[in-house]
C-alpha atoms as a PDB file:
ATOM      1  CA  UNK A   1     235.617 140.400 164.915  1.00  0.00           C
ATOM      2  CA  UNK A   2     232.655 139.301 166.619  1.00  0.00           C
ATOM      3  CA  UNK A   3     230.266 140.067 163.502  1.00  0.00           C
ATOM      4  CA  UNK A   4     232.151 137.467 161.617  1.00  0.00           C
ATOM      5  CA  UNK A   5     232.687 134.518 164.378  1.00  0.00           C
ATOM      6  CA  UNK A   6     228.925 135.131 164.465  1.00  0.00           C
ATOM      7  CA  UNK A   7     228.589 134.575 160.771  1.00  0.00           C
ATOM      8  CA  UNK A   8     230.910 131.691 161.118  1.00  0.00           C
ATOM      9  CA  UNK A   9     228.529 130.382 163.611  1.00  0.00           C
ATOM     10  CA  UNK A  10     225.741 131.010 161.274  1.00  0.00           C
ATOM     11  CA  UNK A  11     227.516 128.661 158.734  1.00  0.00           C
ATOM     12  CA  UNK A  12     228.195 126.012 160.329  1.00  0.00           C
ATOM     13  CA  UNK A  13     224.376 126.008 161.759  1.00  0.00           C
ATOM     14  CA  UNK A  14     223.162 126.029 158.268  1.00  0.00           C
ATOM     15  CA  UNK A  15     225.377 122.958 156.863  1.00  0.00           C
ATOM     16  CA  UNK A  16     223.883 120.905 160.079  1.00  0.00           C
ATOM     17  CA  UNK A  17     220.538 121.998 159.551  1.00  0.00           C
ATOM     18  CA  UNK A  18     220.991 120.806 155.631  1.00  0.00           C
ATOM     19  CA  UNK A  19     222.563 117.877 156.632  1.00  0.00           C
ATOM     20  CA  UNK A  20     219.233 117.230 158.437  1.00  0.00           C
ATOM     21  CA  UNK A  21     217.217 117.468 155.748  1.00  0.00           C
ATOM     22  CA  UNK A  22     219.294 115.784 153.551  1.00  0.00           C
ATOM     23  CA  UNK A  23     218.881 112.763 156.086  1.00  0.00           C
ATOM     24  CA  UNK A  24     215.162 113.287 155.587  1.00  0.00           C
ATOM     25  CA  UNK A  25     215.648 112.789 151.532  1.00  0.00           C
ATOM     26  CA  UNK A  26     215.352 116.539 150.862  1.00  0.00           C
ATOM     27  CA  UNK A  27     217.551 117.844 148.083  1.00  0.00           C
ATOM     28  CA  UNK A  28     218.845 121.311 148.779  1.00  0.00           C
ATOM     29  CA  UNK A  29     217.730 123.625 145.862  1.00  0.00           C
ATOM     30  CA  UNK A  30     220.063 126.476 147.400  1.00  0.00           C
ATOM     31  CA  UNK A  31     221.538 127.743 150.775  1.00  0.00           C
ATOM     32  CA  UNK A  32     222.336 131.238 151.539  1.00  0.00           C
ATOM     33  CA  UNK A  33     220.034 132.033 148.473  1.00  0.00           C
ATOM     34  CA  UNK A  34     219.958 136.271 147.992  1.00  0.00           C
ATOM     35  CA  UNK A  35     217.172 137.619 146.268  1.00  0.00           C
ATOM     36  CA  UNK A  36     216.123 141.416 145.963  1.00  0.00           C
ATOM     37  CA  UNK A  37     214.156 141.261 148.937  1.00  0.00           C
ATOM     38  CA  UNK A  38     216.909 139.715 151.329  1.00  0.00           C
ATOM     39  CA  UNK A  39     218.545 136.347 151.905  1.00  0.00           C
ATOM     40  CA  UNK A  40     216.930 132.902 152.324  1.00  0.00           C
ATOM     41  CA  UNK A  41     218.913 130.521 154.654  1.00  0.00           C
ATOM     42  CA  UNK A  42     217.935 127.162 152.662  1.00  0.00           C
ATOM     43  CA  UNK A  43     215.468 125.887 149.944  1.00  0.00           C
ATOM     44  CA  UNK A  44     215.043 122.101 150.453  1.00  0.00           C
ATOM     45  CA  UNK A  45     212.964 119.790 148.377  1.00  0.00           C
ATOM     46  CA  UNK A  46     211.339 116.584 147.938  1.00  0.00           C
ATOM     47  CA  UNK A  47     208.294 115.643 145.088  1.00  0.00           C
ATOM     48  CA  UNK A  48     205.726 117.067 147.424  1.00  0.00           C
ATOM     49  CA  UNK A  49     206.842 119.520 149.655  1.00  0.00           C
ATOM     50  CA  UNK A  50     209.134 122.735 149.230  1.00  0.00           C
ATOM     51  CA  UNK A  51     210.337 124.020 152.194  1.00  0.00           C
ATOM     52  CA  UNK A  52     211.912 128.222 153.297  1.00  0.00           C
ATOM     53  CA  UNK A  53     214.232 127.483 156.199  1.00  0.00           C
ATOM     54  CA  UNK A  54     215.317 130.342 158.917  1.00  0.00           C
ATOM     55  CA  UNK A  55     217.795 129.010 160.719  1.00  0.00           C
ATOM     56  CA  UNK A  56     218.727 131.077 163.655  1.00  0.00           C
ATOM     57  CA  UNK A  57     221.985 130.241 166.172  1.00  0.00           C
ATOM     58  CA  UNK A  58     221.987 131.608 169.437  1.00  0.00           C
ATOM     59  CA  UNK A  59     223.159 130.557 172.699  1.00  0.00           C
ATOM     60  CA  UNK A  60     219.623 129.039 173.957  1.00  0.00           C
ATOM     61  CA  UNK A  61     216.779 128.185 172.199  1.00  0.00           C
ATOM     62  CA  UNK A  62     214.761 130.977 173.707  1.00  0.00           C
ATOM     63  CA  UNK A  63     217.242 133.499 172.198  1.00  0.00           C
ATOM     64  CA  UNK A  64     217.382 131.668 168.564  1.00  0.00           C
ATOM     65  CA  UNK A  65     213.212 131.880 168.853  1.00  0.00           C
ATOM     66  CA  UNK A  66     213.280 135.526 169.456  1.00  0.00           C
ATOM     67  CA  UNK A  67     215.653 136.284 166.478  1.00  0.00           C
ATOM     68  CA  UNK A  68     212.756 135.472 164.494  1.00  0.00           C
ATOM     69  CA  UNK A  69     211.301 138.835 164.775  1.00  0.00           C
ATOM     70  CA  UNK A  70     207.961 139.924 162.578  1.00  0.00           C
ATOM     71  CA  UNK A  71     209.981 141.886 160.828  1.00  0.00           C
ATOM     72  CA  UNK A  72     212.133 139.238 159.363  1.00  0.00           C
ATOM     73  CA  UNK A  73     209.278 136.991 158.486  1.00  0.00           C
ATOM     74  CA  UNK A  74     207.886 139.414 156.544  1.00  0.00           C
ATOM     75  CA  UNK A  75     211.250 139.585 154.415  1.00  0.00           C
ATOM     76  CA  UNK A  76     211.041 135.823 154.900  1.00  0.00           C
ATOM     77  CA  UNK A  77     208.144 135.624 152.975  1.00  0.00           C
ATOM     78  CA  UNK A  78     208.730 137.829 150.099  1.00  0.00           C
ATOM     79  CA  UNK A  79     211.899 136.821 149.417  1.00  0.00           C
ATOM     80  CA  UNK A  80     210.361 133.441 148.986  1.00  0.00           C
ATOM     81  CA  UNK A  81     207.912 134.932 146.529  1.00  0.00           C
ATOM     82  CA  UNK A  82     211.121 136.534 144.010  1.00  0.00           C
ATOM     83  CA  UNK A  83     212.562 133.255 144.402  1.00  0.00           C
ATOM     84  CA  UNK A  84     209.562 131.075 143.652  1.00  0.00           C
ATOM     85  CA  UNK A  85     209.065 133.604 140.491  1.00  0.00           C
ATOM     86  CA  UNK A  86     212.552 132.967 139.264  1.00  0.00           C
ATOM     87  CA  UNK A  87     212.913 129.430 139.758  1.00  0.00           C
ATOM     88  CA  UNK A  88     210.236 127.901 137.888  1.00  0.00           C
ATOM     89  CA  UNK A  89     210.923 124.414 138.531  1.00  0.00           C
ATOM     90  CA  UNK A  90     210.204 124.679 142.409  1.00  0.00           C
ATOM     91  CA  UNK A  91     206.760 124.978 142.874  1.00  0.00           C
ATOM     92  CA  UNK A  92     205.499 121.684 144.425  1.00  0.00           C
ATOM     93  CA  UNK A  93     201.997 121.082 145.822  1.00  0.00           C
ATOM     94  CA  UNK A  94     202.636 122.055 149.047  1.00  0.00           C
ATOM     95  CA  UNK A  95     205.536 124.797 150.078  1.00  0.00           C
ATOM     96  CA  UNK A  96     206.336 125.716 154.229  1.00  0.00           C
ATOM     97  CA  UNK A  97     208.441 128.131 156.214  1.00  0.00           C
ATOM     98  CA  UNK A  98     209.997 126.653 158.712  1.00  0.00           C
ATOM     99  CA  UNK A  99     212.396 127.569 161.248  1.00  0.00           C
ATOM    100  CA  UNK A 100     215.559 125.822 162.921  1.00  0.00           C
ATOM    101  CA  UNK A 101     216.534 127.000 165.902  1.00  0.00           C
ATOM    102  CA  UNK A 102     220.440 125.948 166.361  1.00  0.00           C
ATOM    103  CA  UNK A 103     221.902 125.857 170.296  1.00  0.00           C
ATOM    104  CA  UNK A 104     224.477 124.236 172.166  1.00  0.00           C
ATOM    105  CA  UNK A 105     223.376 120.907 172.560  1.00  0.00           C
ATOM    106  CA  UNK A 106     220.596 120.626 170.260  1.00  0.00           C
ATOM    107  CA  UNK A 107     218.657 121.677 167.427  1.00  0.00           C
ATOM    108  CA  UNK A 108     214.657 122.611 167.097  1.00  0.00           C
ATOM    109  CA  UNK A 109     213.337 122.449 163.867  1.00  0.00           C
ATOM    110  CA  UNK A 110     210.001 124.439 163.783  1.00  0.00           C
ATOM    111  CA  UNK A 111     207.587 123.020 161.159  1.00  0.00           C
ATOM    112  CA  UNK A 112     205.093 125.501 159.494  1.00  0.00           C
ATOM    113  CA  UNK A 113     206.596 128.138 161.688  1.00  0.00           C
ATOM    114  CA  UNK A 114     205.324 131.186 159.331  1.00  0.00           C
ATOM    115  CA  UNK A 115     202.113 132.135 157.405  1.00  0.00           C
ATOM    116  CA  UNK A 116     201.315 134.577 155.041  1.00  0.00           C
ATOM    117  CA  UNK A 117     198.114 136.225 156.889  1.00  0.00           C
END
């Protein structure tokens, strides 16, 4: 029970974090995107910039930050790589990860957030 009120919690975080970027005049490519190497919250898009979104809902901020663990990043990042490979009409001259951190009250958005090193 409390897996999937979390998941529903999830969901809703993602639809305000596209609506967001939507505002912004992003076009979302895809939301809740799976790939073999793991699941990619949302792909937004303008002409210039394509942007990997975590989004991560927790009760605080702090707690939403440190759901982003190394580990996940990691998957973050390769899953971006399968996806970039399969959809050939992304690639724009610049691409980010960023992160959205969703909590009562408010939500962060994290520009840039993770690097390949």
């Amino acid at each position: 029970m409390k897996r999937r009120a979390a998941e529903s919690l999830g969901r809703v975080a993602e639809d305000e974090v596209a609506l967001h970027w939507q505002n912004k005049g992003f076009g979302i490519l895809a939301q809740r995107l799976r790939t073999g190497a793991g699941e990619i919250d949302l792909v937004v898009a303008n002409a210039e910039v394509l942007v990997f979104v975590e989004v991560k809902a927790r009760r605080t901020m702090a707690q939403a930050a440190y759901a982003v663990s190394p580990r996940q990043q990691a998957r973050l990042l390769e899953a971006a790589g399968v996806a970039l490979a399969t959809h050939e009409g992304w690639e724009r001259p610049c691409t980010r990860f960023d992160v959205a951190l969703v909590y009562p009250g408010g939500v962060s958005h994290i520009e840039d957030a993770i690097r390949y090193n």
